[in-house]
N, C-alpha and C. Protein backbone atom coordinates (compact mmCIF):
# COMPACT_ATOMS: atom_id res chain seq x y z
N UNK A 1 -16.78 -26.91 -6.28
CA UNK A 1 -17.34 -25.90 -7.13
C UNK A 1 -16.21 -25.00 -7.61
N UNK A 2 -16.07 -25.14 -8.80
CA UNK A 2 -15.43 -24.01 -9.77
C UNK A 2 -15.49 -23.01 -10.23
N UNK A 3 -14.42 -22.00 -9.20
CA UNK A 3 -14.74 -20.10 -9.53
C UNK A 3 -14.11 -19.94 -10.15
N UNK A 4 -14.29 -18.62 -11.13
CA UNK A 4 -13.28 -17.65 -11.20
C UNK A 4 -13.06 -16.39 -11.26
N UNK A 5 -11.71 -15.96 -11.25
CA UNK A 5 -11.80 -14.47 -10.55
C UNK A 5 -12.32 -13.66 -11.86
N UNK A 6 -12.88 -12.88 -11.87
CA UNK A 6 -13.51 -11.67 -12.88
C UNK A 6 -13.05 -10.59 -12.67
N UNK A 7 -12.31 -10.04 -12.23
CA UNK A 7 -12.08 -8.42 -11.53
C UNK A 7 -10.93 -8.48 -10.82
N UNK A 8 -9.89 -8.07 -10.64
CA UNK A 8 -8.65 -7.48 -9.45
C UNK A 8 -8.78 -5.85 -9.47
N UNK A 9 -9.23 -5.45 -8.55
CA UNK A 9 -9.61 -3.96 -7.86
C UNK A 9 -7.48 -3.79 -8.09
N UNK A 10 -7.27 -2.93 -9.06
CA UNK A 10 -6.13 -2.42 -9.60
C UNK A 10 -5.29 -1.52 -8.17
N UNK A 11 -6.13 -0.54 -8.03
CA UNK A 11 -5.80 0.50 -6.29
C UNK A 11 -5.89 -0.70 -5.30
N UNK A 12 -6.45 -1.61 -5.03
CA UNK A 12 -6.36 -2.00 -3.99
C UNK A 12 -5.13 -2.96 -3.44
N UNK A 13 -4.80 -3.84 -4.79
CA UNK A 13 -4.05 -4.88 -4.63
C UNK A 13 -2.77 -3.47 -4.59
N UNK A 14 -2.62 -2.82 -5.59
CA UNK A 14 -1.37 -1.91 -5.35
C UNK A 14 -0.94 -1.64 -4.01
N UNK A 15 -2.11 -1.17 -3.71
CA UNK A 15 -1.68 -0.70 -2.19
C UNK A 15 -1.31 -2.08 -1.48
N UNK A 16 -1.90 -2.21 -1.10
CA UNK A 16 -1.64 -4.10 -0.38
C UNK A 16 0.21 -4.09 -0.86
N UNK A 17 0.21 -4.37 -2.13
CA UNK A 17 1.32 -5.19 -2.40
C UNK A 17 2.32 -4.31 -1.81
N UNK A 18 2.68 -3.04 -2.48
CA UNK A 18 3.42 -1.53 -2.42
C UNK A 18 3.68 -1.76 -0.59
N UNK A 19 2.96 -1.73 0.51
CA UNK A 19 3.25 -1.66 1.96
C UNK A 19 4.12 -3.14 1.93
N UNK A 20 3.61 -4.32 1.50
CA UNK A 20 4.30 -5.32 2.05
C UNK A 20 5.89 -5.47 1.47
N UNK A 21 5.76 -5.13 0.05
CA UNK A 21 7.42 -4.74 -0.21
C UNK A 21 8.11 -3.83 0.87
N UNK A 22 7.15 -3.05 0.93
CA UNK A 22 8.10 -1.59 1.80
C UNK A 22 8.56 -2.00 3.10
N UNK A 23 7.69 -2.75 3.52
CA UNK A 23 8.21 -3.59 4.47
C UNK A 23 9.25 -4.44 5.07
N UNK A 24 9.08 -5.36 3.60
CA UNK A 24 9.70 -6.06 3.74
C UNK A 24 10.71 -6.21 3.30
N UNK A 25 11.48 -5.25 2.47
CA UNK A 25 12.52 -4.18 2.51
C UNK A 25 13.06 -3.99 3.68
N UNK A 26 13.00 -3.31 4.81
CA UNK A 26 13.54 -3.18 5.90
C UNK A 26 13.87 -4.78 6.44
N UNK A 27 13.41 -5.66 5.79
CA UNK A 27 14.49 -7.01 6.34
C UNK A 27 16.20 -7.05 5.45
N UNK A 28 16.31 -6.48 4.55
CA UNK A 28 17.25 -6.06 4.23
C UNK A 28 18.49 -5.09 3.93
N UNK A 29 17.31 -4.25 4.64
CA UNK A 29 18.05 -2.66 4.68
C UNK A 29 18.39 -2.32 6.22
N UNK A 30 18.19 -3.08 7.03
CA UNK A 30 18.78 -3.27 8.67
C UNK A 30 19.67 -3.81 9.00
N UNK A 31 19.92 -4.54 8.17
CA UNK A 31 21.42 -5.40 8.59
C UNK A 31 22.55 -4.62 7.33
N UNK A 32 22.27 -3.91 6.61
CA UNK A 32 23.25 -3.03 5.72
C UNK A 32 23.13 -1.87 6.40
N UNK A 33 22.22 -1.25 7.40
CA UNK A 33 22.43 -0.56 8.12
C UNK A 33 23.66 -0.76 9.43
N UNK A 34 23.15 -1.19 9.69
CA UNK A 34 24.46 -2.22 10.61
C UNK A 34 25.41 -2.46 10.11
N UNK A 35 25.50 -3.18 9.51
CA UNK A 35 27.05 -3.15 8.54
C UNK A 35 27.88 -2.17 8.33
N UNK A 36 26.54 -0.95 7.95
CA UNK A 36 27.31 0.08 7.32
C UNK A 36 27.93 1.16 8.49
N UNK A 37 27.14 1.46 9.38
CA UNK A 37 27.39 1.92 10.89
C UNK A 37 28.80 1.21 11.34
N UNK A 38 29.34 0.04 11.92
CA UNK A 38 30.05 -0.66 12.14
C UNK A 38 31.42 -0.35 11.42
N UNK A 39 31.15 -0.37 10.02
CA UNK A 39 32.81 -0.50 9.12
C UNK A 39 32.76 0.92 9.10
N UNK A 40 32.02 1.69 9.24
CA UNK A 40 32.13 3.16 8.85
C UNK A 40 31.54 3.60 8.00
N UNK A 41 31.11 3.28 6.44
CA UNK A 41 30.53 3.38 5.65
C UNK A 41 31.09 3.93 4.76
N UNK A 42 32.22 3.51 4.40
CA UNK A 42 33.24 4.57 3.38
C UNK A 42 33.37 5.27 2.41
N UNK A 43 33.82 5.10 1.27
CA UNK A 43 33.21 5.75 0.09
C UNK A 43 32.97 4.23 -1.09
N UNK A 44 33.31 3.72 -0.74
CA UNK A 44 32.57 2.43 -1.70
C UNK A 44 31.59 1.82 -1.44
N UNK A 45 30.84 1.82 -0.01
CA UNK A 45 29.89 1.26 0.47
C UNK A 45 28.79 2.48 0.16
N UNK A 46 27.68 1.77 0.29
CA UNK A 46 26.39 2.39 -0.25
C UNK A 46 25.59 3.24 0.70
N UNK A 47 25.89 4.62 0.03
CA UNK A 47 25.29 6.48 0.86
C UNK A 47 24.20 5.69 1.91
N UNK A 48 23.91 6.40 3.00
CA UNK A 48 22.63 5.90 3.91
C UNK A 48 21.41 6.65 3.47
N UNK A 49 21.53 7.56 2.39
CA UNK A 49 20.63 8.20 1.83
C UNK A 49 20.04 7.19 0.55
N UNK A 50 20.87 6.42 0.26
CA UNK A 50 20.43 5.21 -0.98
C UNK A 50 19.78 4.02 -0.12
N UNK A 51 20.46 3.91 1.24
CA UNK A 51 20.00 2.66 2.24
C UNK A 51 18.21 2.94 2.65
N UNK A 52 18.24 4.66 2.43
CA UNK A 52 16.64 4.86 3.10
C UNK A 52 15.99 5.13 2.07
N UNK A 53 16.16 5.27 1.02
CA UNK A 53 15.37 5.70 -0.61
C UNK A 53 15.38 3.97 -0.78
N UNK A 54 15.49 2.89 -0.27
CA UNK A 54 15.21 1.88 -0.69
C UNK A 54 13.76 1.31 -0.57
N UNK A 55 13.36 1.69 0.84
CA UNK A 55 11.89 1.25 0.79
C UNK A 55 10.67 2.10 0.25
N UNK A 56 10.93 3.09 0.16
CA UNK A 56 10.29 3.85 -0.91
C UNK A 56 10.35 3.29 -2.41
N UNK A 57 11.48 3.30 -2.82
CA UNK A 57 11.39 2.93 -4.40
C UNK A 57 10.51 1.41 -4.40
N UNK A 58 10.96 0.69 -3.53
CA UNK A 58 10.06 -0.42 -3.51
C UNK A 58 8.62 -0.73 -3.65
N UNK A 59 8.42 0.61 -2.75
CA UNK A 59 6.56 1.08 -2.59
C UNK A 59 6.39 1.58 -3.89
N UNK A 60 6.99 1.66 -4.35
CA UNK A 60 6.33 2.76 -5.50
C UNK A 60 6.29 1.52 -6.58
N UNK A 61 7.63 0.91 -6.76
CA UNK A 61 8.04 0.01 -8.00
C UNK A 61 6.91 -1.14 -7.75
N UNK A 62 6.66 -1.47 -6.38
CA UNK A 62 5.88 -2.58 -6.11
C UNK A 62 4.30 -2.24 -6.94
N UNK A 63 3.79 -0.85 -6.09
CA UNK A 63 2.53 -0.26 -6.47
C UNK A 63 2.37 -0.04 -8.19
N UNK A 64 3.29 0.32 -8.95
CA UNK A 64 2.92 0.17 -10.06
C UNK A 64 2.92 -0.73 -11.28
N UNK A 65 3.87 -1.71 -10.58
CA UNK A 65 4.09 -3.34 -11.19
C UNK A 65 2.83 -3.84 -10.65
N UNK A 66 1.74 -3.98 -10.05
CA UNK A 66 0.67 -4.82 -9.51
C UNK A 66 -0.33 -4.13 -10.30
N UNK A 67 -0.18 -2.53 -10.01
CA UNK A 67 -1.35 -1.77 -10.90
C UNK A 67 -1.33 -2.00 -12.53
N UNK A 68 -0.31 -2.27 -13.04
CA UNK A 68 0.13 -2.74 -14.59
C UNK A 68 -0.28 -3.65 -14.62
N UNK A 69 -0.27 -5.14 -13.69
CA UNK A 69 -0.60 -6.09 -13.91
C UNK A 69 -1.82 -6.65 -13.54
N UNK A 70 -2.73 -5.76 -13.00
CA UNK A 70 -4.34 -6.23 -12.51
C UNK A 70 -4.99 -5.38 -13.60
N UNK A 71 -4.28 -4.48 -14.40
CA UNK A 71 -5.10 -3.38 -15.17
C UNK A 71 -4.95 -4.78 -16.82
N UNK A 72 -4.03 -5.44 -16.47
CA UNK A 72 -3.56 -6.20 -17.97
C UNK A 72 -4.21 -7.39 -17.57
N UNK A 73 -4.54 -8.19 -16.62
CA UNK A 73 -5.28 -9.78 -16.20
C UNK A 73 -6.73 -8.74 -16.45
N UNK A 74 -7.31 -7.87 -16.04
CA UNK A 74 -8.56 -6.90 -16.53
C UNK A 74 -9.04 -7.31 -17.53
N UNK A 75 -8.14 -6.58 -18.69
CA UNK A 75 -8.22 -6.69 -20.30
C UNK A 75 -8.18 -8.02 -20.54
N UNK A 76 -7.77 -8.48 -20.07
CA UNK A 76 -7.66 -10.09 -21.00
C UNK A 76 -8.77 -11.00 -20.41
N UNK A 77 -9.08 -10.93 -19.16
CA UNK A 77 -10.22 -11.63 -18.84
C UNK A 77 -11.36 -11.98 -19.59
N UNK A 78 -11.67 -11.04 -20.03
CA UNK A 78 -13.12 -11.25 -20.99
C UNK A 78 -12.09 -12.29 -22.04
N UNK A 79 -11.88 -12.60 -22.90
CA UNK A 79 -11.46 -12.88 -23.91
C UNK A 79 -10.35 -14.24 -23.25
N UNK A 80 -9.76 -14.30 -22.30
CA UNK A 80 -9.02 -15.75 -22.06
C UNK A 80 -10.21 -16.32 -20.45
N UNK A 81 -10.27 -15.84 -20.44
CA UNK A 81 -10.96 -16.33 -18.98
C UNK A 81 -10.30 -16.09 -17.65
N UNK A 82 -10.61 -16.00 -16.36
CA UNK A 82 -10.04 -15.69 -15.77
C UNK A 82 -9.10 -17.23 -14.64
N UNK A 83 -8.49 -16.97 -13.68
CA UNK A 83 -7.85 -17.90 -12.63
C UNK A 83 -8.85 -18.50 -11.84
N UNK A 84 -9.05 -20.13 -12.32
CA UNK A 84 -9.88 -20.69 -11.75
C UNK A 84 -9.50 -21.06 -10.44
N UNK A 85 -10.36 -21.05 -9.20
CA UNK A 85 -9.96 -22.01 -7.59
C UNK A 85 -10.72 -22.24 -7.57
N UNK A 86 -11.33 -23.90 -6.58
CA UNK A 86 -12.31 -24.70 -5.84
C UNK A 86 -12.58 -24.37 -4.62
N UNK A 87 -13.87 -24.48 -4.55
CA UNK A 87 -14.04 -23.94 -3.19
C UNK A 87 -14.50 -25.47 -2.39
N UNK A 88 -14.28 -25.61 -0.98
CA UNK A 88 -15.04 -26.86 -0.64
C UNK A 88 -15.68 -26.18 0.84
N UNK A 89 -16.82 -26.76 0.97
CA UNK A 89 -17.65 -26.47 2.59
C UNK A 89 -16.39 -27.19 3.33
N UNK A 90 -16.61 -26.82 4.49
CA UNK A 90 -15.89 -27.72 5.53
C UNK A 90 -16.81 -27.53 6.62
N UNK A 91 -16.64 -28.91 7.21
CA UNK A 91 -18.06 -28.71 8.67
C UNK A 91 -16.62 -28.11 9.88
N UNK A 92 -17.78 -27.37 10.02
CA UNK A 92 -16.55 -27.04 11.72
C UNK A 92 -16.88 -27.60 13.07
């Protein structure tokens, strides 16, 4: 059987998406932490004030790139249709 989606709740997916960047951000901002601790952090290497404004900007950049883009698959739905998936029973 052939669905499709009609609606992406704009706040919700934002949020969703916005935490898992922010997150997952800190897989990259821990080992440049480290790095940066270690060599010293000199003046060419990157402020620890830019190392911790990273997962923030992420949350934010994430949250409003998803909200732009569930507010724009919205609008166009009526008029292109939306992302079809199959569903199948499965016996358990």
């Amino acid at each position: 059987m052939k669905q499709q989606v009609a609606r992406f709740s704009p706040h919700q997916n934002g949020k969703v998406f916005a935490v898992l960047m922010a997150v997952s951000s800190l897989v990259f901002l821990l080992p440049f932490l480290l790095i940066s601790g270690f060599t010293g952090g000199g003046p060419k290497g990157p402020s620890m004030l830019m190392l911790l404004l990273f997962p923030v900007l992420y949350l934010v950049l994430g949250y409003l790139t998803v909200l732009i883009g569930c507010l724009l698959y919205n609008f166009m739905v009526p008029h292109i249709g939306g992302i079809e998936y199959e569903l199948r029973a499965t016996d358990a």
